[in-house]
C-alpha atoms as a PDB file:
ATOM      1  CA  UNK A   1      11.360   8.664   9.967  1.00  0.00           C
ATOM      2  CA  UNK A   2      11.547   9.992   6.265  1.00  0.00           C
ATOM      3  CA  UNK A   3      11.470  13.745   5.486  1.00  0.00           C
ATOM      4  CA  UNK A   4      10.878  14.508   1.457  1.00  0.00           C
ATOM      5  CA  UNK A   5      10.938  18.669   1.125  1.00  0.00           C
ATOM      6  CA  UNK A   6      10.465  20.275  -2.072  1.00  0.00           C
ATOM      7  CA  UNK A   7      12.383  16.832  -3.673  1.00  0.00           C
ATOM      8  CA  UNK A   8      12.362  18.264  -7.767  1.00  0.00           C
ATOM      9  CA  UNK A   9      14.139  15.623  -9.884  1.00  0.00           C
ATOM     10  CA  UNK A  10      14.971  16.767 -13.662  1.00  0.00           C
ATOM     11  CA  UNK A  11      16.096  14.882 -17.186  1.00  0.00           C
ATOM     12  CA  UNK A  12      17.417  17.608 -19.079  1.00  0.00           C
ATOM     13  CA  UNK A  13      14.203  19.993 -19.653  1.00  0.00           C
ATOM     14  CA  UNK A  14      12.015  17.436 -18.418  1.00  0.00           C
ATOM     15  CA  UNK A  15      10.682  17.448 -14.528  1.00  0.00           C
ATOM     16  CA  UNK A  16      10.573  13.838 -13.808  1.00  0.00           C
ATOM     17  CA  UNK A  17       9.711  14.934 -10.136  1.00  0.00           C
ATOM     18  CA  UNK A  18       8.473  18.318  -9.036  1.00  0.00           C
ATOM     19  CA  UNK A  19       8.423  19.653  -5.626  1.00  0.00           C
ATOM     20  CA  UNK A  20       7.104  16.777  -3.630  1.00  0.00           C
ATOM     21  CA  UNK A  21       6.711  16.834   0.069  1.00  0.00           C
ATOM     22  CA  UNK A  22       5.575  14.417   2.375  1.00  0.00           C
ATOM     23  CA  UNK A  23       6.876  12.561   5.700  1.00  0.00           C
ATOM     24  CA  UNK A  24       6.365   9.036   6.371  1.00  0.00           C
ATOM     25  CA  UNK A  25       6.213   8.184  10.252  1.00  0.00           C
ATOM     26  CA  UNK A  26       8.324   5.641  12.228  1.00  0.00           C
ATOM     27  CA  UNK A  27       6.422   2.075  12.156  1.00  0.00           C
ATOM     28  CA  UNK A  28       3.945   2.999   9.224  1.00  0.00           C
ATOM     29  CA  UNK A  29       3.079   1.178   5.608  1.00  0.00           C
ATOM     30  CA  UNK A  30       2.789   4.078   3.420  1.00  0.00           C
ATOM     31  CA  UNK A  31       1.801   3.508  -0.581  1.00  0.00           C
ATOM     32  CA  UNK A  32       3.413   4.635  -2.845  1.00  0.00           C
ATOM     33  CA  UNK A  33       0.615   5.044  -6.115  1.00  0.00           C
ATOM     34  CA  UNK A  34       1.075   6.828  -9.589  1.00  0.00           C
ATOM     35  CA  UNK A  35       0.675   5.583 -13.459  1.00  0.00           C
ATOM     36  CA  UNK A  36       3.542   4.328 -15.675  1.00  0.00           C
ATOM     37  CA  UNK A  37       6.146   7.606 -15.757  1.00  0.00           C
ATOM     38  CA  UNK A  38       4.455   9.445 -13.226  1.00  0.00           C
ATOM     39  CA  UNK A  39       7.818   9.569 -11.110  1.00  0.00           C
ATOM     40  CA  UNK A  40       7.209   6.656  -8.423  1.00  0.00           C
ATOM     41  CA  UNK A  41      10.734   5.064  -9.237  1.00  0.00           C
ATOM     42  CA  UNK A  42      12.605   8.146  -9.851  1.00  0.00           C
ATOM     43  CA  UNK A  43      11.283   9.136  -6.331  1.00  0.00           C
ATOM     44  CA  UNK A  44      12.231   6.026  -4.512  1.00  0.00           C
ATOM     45  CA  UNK A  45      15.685   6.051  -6.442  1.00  0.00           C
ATOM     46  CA  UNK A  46      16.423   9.504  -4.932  1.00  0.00           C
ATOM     47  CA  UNK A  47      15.296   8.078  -1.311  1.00  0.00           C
ATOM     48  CA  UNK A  48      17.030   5.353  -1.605  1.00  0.00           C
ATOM     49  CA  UNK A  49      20.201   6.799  -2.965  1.00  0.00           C
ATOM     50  CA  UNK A  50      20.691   5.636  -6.267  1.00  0.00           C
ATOM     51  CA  UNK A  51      20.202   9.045  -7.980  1.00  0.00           C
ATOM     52  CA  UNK A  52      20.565  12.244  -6.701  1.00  0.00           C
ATOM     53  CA  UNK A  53      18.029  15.194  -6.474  1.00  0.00           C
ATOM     54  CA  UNK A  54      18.091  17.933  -8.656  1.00  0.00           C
ATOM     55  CA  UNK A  55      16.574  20.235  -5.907  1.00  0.00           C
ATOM     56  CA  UNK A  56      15.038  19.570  -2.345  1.00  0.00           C
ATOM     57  CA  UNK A  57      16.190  16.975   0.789  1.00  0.00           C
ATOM     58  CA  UNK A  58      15.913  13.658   1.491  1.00  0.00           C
ATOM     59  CA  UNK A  59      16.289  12.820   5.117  1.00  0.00           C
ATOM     60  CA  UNK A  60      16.222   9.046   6.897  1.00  0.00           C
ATOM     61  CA  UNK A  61      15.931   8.858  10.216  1.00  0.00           C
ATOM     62  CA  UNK A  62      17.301  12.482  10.566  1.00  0.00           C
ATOM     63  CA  UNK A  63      20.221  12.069   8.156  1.00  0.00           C
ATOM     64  CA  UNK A  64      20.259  13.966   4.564  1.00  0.00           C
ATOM     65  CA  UNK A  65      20.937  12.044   1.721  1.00  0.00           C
ATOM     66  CA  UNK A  66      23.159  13.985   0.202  1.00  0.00           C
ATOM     67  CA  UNK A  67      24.954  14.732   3.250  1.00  0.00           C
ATOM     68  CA  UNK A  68      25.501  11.461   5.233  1.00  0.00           C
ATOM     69  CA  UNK A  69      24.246   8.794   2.271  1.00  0.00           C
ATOM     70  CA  UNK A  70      26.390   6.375   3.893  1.00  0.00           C
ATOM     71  CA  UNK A  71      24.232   6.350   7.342  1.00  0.00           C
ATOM     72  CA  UNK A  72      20.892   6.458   4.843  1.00  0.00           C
ATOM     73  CA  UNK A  73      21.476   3.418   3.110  1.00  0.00           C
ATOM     74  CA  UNK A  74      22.626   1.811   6.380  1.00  0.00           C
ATOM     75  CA  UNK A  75      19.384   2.340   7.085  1.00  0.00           C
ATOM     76  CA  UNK A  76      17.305   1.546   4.082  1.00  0.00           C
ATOM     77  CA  UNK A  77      16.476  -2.039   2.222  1.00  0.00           C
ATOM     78  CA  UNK A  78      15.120  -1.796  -1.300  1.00  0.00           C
ATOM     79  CA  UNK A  79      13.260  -4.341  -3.114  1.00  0.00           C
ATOM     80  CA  UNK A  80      13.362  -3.181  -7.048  1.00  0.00           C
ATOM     81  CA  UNK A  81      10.823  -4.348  -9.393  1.00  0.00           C
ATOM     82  CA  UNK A  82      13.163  -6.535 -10.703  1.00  0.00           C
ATOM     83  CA  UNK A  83      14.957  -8.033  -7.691  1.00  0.00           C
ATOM     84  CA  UNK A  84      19.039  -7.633  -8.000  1.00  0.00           C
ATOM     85  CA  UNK A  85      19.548 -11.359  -7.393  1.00  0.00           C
ATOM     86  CA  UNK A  86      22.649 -13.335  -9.066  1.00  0.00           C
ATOM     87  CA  UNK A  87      21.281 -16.176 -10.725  1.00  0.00           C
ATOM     88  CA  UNK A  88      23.772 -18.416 -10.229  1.00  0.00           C
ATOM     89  CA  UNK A  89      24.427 -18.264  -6.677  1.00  0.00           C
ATOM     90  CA  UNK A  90      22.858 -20.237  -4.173  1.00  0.00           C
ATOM     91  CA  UNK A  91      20.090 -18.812  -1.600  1.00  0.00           C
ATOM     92  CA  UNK A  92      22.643 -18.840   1.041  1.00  0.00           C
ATOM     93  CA  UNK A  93      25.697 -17.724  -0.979  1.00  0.00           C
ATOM     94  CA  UNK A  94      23.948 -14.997  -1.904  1.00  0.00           C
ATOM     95  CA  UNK A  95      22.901 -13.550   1.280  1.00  0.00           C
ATOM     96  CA  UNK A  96      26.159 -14.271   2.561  1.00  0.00           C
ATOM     97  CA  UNK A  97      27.523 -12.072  -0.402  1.00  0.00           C
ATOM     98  CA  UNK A  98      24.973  -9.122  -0.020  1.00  0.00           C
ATOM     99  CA  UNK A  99      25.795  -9.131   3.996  1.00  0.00           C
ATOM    100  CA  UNK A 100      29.034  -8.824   3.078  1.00  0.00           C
ATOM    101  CA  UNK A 101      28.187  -5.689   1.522  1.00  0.00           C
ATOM    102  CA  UNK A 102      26.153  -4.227   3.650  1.00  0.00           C
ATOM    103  CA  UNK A 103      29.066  -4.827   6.576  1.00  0.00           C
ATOM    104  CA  UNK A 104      27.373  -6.998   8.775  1.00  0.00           C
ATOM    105  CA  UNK A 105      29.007  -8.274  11.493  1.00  0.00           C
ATOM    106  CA  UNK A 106      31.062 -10.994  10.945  1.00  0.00           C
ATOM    107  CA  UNK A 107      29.959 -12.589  14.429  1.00  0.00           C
ATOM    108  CA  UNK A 108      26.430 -12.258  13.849  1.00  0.00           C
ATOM    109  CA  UNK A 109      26.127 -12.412  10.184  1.00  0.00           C
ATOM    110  CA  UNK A 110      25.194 -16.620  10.066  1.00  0.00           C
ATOM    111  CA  UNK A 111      22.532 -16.733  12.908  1.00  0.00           C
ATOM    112  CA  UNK A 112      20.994 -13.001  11.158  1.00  0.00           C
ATOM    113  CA  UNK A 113      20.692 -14.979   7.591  1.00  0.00           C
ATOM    114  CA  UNK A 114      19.026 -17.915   9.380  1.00  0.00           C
ATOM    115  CA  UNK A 115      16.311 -15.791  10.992  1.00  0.00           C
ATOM    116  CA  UNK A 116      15.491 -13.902   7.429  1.00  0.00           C
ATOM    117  CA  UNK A 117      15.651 -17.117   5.687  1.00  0.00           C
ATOM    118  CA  UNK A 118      13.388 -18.763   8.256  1.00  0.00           C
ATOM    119  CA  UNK A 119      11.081 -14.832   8.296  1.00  0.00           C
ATOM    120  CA  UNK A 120      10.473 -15.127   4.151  1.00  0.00           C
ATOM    121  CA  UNK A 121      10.160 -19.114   4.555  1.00  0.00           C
ATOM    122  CA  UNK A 122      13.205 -20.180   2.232  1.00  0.00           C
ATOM    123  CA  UNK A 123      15.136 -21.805   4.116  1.00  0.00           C
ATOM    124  CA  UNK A 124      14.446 -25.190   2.779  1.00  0.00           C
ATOM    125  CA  UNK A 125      15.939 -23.943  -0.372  1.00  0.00           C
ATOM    126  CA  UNK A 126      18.795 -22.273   0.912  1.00  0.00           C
ATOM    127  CA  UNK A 127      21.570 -24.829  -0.872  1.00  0.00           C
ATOM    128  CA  UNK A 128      19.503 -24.097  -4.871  1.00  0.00           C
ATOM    129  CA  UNK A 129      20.419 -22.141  -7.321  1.00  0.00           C
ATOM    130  CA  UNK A 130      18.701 -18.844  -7.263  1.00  0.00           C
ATOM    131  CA  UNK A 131      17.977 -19.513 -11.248  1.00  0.00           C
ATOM    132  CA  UNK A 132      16.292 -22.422 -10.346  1.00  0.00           C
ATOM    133  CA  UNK A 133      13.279 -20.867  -8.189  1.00  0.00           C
ATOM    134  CA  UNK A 134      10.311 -20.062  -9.224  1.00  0.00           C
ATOM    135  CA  UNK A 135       9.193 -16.684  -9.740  1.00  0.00           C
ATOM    136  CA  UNK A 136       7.817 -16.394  -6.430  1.00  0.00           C
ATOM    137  CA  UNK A 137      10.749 -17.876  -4.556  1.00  0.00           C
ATOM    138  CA  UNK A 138      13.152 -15.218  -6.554  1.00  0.00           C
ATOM    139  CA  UNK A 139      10.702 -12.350  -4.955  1.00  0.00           C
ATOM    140  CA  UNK A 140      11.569 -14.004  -1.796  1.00  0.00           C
ATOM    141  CA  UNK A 141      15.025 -14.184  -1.839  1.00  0.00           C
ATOM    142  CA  UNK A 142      14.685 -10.224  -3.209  1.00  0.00           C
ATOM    143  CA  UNK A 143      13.124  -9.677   0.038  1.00  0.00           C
ATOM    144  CA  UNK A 144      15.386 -10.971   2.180  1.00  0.00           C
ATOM    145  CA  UNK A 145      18.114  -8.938   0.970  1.00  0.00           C
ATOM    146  CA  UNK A 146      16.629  -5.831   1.416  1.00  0.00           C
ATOM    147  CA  UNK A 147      16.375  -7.298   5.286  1.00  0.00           C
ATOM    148  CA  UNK A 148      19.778  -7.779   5.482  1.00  0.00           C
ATOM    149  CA  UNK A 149      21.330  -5.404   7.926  1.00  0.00           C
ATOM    150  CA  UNK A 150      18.530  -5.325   9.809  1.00  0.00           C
ATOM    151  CA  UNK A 151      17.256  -1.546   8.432  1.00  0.00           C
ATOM    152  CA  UNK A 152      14.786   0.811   9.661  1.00  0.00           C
ATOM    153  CA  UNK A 153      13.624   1.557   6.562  1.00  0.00           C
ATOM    154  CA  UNK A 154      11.986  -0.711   3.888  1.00  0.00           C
ATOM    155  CA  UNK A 155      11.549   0.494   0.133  1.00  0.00           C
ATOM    156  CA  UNK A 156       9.598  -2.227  -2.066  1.00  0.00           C
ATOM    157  CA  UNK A 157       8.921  -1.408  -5.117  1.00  0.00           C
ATOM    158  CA  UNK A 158       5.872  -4.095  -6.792  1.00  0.00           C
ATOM    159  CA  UNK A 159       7.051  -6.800  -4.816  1.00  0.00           C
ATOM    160  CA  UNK A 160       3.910  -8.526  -5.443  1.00  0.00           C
ATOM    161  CA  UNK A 161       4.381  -8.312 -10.026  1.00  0.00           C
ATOM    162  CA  UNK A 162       4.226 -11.643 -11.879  1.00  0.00           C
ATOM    163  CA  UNK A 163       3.117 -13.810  -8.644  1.00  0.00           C
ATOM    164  CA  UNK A 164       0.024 -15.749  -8.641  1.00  0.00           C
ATOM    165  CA  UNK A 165      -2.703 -15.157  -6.282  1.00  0.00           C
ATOM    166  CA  UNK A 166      -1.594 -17.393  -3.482  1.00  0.00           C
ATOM    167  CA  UNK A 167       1.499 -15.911  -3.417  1.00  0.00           C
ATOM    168  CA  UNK A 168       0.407 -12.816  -3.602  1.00  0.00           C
ATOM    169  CA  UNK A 169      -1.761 -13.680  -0.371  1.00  0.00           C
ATOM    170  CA  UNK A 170       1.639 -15.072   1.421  1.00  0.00           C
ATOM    171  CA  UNK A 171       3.656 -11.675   0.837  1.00  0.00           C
ATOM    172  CA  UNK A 172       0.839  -9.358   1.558  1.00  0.00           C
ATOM    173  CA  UNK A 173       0.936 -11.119   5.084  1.00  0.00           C
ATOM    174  CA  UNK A 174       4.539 -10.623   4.967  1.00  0.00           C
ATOM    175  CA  UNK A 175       4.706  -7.245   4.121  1.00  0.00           C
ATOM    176  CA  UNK A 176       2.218  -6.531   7.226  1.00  0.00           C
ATOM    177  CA  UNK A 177       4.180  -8.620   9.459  1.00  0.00           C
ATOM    178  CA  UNK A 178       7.688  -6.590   8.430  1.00  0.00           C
ATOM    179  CA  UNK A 179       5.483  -3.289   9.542  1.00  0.00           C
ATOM    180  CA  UNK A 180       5.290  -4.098  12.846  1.00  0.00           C
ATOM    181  CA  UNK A 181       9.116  -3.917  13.133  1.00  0.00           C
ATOM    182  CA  UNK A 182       9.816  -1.244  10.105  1.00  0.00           C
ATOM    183  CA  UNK A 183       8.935   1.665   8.313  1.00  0.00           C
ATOM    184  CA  UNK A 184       8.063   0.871   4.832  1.00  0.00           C
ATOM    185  CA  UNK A 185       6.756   2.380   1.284  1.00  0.00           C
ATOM    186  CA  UNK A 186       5.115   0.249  -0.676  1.00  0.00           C
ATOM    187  CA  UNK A 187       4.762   0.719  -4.710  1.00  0.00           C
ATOM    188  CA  UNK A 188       1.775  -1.506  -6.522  1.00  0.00           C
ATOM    189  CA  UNK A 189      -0.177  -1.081  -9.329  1.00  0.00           C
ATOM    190  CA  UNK A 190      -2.612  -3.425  -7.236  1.00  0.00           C
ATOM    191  CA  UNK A 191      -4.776  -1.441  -5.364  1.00  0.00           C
ATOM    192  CA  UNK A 192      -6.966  -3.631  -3.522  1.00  0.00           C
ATOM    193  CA  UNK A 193      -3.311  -4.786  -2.226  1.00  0.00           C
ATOM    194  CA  UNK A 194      -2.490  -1.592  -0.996  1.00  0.00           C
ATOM    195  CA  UNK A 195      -5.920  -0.764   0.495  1.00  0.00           C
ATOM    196  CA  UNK A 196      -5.385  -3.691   2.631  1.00  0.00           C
ATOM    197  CA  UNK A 197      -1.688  -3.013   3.861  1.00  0.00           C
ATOM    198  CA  UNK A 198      -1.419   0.765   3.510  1.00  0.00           C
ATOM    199  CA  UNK A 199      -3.085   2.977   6.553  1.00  0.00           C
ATOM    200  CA  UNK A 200      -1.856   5.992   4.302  1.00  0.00           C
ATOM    201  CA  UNK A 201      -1.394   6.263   0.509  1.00  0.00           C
ATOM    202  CA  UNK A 202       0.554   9.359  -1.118  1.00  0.00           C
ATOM    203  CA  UNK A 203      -0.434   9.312  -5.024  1.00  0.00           C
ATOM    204  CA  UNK A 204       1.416  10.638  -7.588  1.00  0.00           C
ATOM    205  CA  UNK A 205       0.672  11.786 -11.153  1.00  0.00           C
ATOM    206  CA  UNK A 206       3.051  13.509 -13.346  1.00  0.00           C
ATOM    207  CA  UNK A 207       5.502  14.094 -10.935  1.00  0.00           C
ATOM    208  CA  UNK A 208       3.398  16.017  -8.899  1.00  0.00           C
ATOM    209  CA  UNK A 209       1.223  14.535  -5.371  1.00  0.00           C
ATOM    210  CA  UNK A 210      -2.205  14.662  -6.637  1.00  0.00           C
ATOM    211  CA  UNK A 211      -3.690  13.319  -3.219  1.00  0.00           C
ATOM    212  CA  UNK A 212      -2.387  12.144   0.087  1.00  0.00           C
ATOM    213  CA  UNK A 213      -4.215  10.936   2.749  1.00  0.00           C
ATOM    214  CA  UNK A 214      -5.987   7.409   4.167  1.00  0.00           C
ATOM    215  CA  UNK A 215      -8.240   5.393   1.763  1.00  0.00           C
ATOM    216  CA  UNK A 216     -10.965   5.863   4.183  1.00  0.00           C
ATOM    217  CA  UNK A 217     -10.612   9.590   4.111  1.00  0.00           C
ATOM    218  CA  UNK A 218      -9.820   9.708   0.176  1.00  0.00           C
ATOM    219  CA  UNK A 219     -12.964   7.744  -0.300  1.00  0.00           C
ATOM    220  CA  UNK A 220     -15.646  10.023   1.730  1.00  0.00           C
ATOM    221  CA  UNK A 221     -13.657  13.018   0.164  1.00  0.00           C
ATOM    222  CA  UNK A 222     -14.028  11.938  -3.165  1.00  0.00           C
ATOM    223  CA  UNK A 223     -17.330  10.810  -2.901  1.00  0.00           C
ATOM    224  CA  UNK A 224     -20.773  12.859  -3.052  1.00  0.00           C
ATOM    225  CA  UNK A 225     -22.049  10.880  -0.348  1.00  0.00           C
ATOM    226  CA  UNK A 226     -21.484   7.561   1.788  1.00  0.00           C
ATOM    227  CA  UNK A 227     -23.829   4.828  -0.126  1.00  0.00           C
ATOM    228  CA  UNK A 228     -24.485   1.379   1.366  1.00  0.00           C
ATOM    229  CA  UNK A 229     -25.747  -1.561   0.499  1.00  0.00           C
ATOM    230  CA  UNK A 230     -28.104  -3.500   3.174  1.00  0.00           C
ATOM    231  CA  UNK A 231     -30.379  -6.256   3.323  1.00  0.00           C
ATOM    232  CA  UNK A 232     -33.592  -6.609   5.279  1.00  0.00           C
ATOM    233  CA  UNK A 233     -35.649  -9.510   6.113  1.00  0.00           C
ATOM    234  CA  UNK A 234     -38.524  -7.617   6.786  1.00  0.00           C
ATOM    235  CA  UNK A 235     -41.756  -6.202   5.260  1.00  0.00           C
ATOM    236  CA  UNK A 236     -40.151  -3.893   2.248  1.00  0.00           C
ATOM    237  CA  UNK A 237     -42.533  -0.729   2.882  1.00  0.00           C
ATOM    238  CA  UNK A 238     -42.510  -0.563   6.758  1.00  0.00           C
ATOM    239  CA  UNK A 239     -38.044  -0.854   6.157  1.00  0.00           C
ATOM    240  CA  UNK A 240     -38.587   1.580   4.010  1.00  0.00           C
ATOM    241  CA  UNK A 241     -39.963   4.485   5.581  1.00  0.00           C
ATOM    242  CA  UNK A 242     -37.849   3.047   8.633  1.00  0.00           C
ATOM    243  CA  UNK A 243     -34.550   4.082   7.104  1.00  0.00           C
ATOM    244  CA  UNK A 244     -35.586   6.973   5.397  1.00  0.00           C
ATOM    245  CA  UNK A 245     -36.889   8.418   9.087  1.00  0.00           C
ATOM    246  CA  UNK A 246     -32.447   7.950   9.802  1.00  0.00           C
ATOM    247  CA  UNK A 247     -30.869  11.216  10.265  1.00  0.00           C
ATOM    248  CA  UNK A 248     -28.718  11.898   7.539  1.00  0.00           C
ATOM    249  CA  UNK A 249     -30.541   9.401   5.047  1.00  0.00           C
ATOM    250  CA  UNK A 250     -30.883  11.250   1.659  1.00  0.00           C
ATOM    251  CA  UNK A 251     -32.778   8.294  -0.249  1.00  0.00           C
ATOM    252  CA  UNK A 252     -33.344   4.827  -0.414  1.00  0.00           C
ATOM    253  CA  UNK A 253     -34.077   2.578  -3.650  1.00  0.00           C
ATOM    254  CA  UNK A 254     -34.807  -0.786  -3.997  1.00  0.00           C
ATOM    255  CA  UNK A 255     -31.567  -2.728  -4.998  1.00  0.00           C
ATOM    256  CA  UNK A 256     -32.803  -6.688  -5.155  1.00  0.00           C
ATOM    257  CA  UNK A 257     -34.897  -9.014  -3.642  1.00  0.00           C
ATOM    258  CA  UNK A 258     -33.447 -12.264  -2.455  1.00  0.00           C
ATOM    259  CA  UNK A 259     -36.529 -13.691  -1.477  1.00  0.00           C
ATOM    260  CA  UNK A 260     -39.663 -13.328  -0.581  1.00  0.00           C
ATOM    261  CA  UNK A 261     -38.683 -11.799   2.926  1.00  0.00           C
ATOM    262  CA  UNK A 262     -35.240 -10.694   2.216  1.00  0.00           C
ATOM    263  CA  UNK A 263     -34.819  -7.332  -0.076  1.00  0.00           C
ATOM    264  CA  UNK A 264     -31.716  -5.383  -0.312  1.00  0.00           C
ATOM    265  CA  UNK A 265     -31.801  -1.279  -0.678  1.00  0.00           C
ATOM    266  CA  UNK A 266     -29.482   1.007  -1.469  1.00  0.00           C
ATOM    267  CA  UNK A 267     -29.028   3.780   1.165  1.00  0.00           C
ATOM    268  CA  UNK A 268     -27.683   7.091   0.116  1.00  0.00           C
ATOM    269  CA  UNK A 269     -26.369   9.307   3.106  1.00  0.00           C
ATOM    270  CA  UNK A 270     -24.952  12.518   3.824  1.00  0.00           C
ATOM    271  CA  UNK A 271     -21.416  11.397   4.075  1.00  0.00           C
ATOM    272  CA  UNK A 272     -20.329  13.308   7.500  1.00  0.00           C
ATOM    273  CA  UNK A 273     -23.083  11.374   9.021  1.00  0.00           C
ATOM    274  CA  UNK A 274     -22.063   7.667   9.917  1.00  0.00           C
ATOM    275  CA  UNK A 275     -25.645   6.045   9.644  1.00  0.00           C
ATOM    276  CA  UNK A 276     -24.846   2.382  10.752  1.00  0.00           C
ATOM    277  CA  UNK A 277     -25.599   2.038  14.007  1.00  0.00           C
ATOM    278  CA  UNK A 278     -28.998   4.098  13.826  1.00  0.00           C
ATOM    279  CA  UNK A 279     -29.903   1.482  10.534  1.00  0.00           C
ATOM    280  CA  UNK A 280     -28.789  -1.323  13.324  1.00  0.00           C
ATOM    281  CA  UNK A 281     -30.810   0.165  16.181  1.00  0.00           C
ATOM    282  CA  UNK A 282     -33.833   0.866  13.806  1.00  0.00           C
ATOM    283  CA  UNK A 283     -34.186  -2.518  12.493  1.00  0.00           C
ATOM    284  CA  UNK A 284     -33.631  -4.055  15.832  1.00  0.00           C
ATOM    285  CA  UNK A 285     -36.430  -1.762  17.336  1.00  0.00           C
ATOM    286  CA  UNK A 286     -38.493  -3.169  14.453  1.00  0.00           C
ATOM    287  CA  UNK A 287     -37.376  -6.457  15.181  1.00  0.00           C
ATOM    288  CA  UNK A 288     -36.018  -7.118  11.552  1.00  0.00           C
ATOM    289  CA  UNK A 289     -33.064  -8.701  10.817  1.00  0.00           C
ATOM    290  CA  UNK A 290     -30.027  -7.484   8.731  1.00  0.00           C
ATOM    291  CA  UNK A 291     -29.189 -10.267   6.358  1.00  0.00           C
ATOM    292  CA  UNK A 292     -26.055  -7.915   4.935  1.00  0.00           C
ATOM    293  CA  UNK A 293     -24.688  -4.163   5.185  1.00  0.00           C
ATOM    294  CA  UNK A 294     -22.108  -3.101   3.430  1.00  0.00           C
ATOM    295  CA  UNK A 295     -19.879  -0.279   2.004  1.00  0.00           C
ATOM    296  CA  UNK A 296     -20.646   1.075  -1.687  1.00  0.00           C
ATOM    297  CA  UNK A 297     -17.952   3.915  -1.043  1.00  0.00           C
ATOM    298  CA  UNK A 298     -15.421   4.446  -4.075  1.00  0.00           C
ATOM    299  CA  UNK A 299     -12.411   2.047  -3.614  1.00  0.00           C
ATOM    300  CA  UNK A 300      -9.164   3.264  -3.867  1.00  0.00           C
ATOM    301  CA  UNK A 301      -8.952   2.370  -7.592  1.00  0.00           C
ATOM    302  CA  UNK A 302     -11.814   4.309  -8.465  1.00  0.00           C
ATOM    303  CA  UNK A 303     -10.018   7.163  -6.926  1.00  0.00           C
ATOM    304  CA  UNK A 304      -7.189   6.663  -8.483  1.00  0.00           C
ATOM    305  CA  UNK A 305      -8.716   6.306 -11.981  1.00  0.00           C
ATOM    306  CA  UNK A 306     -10.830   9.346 -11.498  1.00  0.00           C
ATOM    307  CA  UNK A 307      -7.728  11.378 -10.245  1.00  0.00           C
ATOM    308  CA  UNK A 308      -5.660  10.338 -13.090  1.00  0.00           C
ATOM    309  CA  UNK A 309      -8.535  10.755 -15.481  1.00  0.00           C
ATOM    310  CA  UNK A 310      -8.974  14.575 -14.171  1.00  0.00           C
ATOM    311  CA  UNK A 311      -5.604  15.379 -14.402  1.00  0.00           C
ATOM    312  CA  UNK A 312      -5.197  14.303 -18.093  1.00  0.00           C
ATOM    313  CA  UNK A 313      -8.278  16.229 -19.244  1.00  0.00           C
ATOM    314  CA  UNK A 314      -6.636  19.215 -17.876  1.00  0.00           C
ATOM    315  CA  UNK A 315      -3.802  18.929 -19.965  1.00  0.00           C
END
């Protein structure tokens, strides 16, 4: 769906983006991750068509940017940080005006408006003001007009910035929903956010990819080992010498006991070996009960942090 080939992007003597490559498939939520000035918006600008590449392609759906950038951005809605709304305008007037720009048919354009109105849930406040909204509602209406023209494509860059955690909630559910019908690349500076949209996240640090890959992969290759957290209800020595009996188990260490019965361990694994089901089946042989098991693998911010922290020592 997108194409990005040696895509070098320069300011004078400095390389805001250098040689990045990287596809993004038809129907997926890639991320979009990198510090303040590592080259995120200077990359999505170029895909999107706002600035042009000093060296490398760009293609949408098989057309080159530089070539065809009509049929890209026919193809492409972009949500900027700052969403281009026109503060006085209504909700309607203004999707009426940005459909307008983006050609829609005439015939179809009111009944299209309706169904993104009704798709972001503003279409109660269709007839305000867009100054009027809150800051939520603005992100909204930003959203629906990169809909508009129904594109293939969706670019959004920190949709999510300056909304409170509800809302937050309401267009991370949004976002998801929107994959199922387009491809999209989503920039945050909140991780856990992306971990729980993203199935792939490219990350970017001085205008260079510095990893690309799943958080689930990025996390076990990152990682020394797999470590979990899990809590027995069962005599602490015998669950002991249990788990470390596992295949793959590399130590085990008393985290905290709940209660007298109940005592949580950390278990340190070889991480190529999956050892959750054999802890299941081992305890169930025993016939004690797992209270709790769960993942102590480096989060996606931790990787990001140590990747950024790496790169900066270096220089």
């Amino acid at each position: 769906m997108i194409e990005i080939q040696n895509l070098t992007k320069r300011f004078g003597q400095i390389k805001a983006v250098n040689n990045l490559n990287f596809t993004v498939e038809k129907g997926e939520i890639l991320g979009f991750l990198g510090p303040n000035g590592a080259g995120k918006s200077t990359t999505m600008n170029i895909i999107t068509g706002y600035l042009p590449s000093s060296e490398g392609t760009v293609k949408v759906c098989g057309y080159d940017i530089m070539e065809s950038p009509k049929e890209v951005k026919r193809r492409i809605g972009y949500l900027p940080e700052q969403p281009p709304v026109y503060m006085d305008m209504t909700v309607k007037d203004y999707l009426d005006f940005v459909s307008d720009l983006k050609l829609v048919d005439k015939k179809k354009k009111k009944n299209q408006i309706s169904d993104i109105m009704e798709l972001v849930k503003i279409g109660d406040h269709r007839n305000r003001l867009i100054k009027n909204l809150s800051k939520g509602y603005k992100q909204r209406v930003g959203l629906a007009q990169a809909l508009v023209g129904s594109p293939e494509v969706l670019v959004l860059d920190e949709p999510t910035v300056g909304l409170d955690p509800k809302q937050i909630i309401e267009i991370r559910k949004l976002i998801k929903a929107l994959g199922k019908e387009h491809t999209i690349i989503l920039s945050s500076h909140i991780l856990p956010e992306v971990s729980a949209v993203c199935e792939r996240v490219v990350i970017i640090n001085q205008g260079e990819i510095a990893a690309i890959d799943t958080p689930e992969n990025l996390s076990k290759g990152f990682g020394a080992a797999s470590r979990l957290l899990v809590t027995v209800s069962g005599p602490k020595n015998s669950v002991e010498s249990a788990i470390k009996e596992i295949y793959g188990v590399k130590y085990v260490e008393t985290a905290a006991e709940k209660d007298r019965e109940s005592i949580s361990y950390i278990v340190e694994s070889n991480k190529e070996i999956d050892i959750r089901k054999p802890l299941f089946f081992s305890m169930a042989k025993l016939g004690y009960p797992i209270i709790e098991l769960k993942s102590l693998d480096m989060s996606l911010e931790d990787i990001f942090l140590q990747i950024v922290t790496q790169e900066k020592e270096v220089v």
